[in-house]
C-alpha atoms as a PDB file:
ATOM      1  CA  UNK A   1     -50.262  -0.563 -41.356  1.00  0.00           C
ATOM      2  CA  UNK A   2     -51.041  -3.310 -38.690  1.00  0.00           C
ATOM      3  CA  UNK A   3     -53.210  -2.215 -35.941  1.00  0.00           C
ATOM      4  CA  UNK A   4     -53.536  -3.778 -32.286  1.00  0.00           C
ATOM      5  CA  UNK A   5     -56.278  -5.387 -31.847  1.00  0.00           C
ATOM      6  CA  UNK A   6     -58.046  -5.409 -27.729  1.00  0.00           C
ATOM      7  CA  UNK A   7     -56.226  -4.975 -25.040  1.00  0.00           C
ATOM      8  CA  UNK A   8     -54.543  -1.840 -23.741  1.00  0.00           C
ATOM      9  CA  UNK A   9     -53.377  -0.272 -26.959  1.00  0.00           C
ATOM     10  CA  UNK A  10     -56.843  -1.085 -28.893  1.00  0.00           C
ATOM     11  CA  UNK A  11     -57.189   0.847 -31.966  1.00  0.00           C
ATOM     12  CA  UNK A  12     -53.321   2.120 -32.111  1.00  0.00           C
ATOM     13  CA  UNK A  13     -52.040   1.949 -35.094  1.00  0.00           C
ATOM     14  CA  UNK A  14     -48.444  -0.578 -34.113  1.00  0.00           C
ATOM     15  CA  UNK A  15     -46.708   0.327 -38.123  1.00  0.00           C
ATOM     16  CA  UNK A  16     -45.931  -2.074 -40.526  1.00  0.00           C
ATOM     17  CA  UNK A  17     -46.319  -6.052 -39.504  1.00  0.00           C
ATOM     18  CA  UNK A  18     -42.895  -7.012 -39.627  1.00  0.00           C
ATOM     19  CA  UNK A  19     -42.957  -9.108 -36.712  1.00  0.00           C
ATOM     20  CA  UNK A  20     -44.906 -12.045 -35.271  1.00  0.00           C
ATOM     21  CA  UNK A  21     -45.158 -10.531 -32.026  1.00  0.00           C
ATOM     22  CA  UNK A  22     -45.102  -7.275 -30.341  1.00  0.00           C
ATOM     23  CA  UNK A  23     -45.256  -5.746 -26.961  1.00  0.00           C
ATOM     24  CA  UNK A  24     -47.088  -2.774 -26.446  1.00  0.00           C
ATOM     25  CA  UNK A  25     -48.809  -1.549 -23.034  1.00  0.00           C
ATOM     26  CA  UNK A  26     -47.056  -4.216 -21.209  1.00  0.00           C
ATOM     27  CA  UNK A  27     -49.173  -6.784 -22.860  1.00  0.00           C
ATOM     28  CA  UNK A  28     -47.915  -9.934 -25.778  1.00  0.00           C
ATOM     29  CA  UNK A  29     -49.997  -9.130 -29.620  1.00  0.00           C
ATOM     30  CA  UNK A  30     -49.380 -11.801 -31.748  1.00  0.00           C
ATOM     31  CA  UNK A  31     -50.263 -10.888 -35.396  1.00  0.00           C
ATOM     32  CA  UNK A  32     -53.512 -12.551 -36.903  1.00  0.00           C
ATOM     33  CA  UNK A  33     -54.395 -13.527 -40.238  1.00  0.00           C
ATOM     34  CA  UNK A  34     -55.985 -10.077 -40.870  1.00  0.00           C
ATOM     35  CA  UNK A  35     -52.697  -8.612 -40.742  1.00  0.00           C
ATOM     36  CA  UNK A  36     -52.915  -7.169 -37.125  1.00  0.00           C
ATOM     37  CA  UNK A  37     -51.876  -7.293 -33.467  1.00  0.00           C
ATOM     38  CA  UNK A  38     -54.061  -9.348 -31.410  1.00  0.00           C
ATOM     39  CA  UNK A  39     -53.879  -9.254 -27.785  1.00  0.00           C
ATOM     40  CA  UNK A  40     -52.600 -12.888 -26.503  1.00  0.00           C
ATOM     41  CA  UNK A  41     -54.649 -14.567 -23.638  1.00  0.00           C
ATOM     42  CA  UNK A  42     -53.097 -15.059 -20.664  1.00  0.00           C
ATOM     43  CA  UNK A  43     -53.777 -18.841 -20.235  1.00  0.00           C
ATOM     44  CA  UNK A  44     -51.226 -18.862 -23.204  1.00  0.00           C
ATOM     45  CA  UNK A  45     -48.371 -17.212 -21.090  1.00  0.00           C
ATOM     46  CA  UNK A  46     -48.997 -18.442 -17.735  1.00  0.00           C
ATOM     47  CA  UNK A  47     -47.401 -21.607 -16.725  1.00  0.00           C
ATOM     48  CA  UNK A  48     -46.798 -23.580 -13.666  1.00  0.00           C
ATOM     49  CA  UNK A  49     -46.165 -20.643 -11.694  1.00  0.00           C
ATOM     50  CA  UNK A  50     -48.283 -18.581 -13.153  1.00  0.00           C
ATOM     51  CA  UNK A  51     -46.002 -16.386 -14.956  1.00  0.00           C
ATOM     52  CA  UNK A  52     -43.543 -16.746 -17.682  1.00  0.00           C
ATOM     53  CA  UNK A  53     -44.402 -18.835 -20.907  1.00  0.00           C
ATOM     54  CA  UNK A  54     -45.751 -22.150 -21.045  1.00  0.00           C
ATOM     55  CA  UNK A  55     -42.637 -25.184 -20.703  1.00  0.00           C
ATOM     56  CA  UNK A  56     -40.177 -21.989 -19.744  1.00  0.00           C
ATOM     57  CA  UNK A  57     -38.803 -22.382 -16.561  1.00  0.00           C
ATOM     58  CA  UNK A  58     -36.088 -20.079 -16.556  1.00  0.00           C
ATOM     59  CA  UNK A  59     -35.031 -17.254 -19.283  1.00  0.00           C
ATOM     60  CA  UNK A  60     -31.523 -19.305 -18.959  1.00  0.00           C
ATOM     61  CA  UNK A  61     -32.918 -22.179 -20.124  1.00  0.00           C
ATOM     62  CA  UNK A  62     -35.289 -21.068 -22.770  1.00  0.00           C
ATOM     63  CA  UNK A  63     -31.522 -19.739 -24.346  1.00  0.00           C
ATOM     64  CA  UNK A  64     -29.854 -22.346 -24.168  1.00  0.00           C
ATOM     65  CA  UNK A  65     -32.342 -24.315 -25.512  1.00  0.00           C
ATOM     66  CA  UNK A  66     -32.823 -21.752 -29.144  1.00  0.00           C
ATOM     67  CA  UNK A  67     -28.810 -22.198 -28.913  1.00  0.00           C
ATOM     68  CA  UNK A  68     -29.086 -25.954 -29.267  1.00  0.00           C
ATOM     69  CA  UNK A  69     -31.846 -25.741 -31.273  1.00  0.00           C
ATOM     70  CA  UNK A  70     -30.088 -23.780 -34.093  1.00  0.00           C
ATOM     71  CA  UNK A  71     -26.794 -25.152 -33.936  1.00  0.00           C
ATOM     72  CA  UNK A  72     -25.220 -21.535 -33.852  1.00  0.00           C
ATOM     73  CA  UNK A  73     -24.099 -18.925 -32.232  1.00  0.00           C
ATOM     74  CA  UNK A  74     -27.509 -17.169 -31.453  1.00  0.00           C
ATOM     75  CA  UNK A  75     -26.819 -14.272 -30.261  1.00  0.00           C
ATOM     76  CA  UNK A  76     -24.731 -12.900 -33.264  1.00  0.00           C
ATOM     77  CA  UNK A  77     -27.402 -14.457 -35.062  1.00  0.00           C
ATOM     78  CA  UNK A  78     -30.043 -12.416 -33.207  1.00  0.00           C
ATOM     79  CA  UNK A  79     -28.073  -9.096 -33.471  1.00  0.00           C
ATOM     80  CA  UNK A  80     -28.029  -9.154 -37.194  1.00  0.00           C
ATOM     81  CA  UNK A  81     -31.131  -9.756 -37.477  1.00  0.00           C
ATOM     82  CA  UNK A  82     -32.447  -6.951 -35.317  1.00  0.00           C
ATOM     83  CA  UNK A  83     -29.889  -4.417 -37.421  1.00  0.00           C
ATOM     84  CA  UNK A  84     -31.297  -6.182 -40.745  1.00  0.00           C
ATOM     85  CA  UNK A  85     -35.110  -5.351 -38.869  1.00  0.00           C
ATOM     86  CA  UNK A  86     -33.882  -1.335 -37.840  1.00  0.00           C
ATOM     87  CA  UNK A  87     -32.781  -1.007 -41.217  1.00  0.00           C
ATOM     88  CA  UNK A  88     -35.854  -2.069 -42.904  1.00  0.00           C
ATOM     89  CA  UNK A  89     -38.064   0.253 -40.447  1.00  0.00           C
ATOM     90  CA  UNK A  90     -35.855   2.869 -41.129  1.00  0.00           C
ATOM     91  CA  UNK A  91     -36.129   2.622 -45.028  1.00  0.00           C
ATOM     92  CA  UNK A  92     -40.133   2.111 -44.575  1.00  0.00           C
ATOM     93  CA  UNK A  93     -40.734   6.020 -42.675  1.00  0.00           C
END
C-alpha cells in the first residue's frame, strides 16, 4: 500500500500505487521510487500565470495537444482505461 508522503494528507495510507499521480487534499503526489505519494512542489505547477501546469495555457489546448499527440480518439481511449483502472481497484479490495 502506497502512502502520501508531506503535504496535507501526510501519513494516509492513498491504496495500491496504480497511478503516477494522485490528488488528495487538493494538492498533486506524484509517486516516488519508494513506491509512494510525494507531495509535488509548486514551482513545478505554476506557470506564467502562476497557476496551471508549466507550457499549459489553456485545458483546451493541453487536449488537443494529447489528441495529436496519440493519433486517436483520446477520449474513448481515456474512458477505457479508467473502466480497465475501476476494475482492477475493484478486484484488489
Amino acid at each position: 500500500m502506497a502512502r502520501y508522503v508531506g503535504g496535507p494528507c501526510n501519513g494516509q495510507d492513498a491504496g495500491p500505487a496504480l497511478f503516477a499521480s494522485s490528488f488528495c487534499g487538493g494538492k498533486l503526489y506524484s509517486i516516488g521510487g519508494d513506491g509512494n505519494y510525494h507531495l509535488v512542489p509548486v514551482s513545478v505547477l505554476s506557470g506564467p500565470q502562476g497557476s496551471g501546469l508549466k507550457g499549459v495555457v489553456s485545458a483546451e489546448a493541453a487536449w488537443a495537444s494529447l489528441q495529436e499527440a496519440l493519433g486517436r480518439n483520446t477520449q474513448k481511449s481515456l474512458a477505457r482505461v479508467m473502466k480497465a483502472a475501476t476494475k482492477i481497484r475493484r478486484a484488489a479490495r
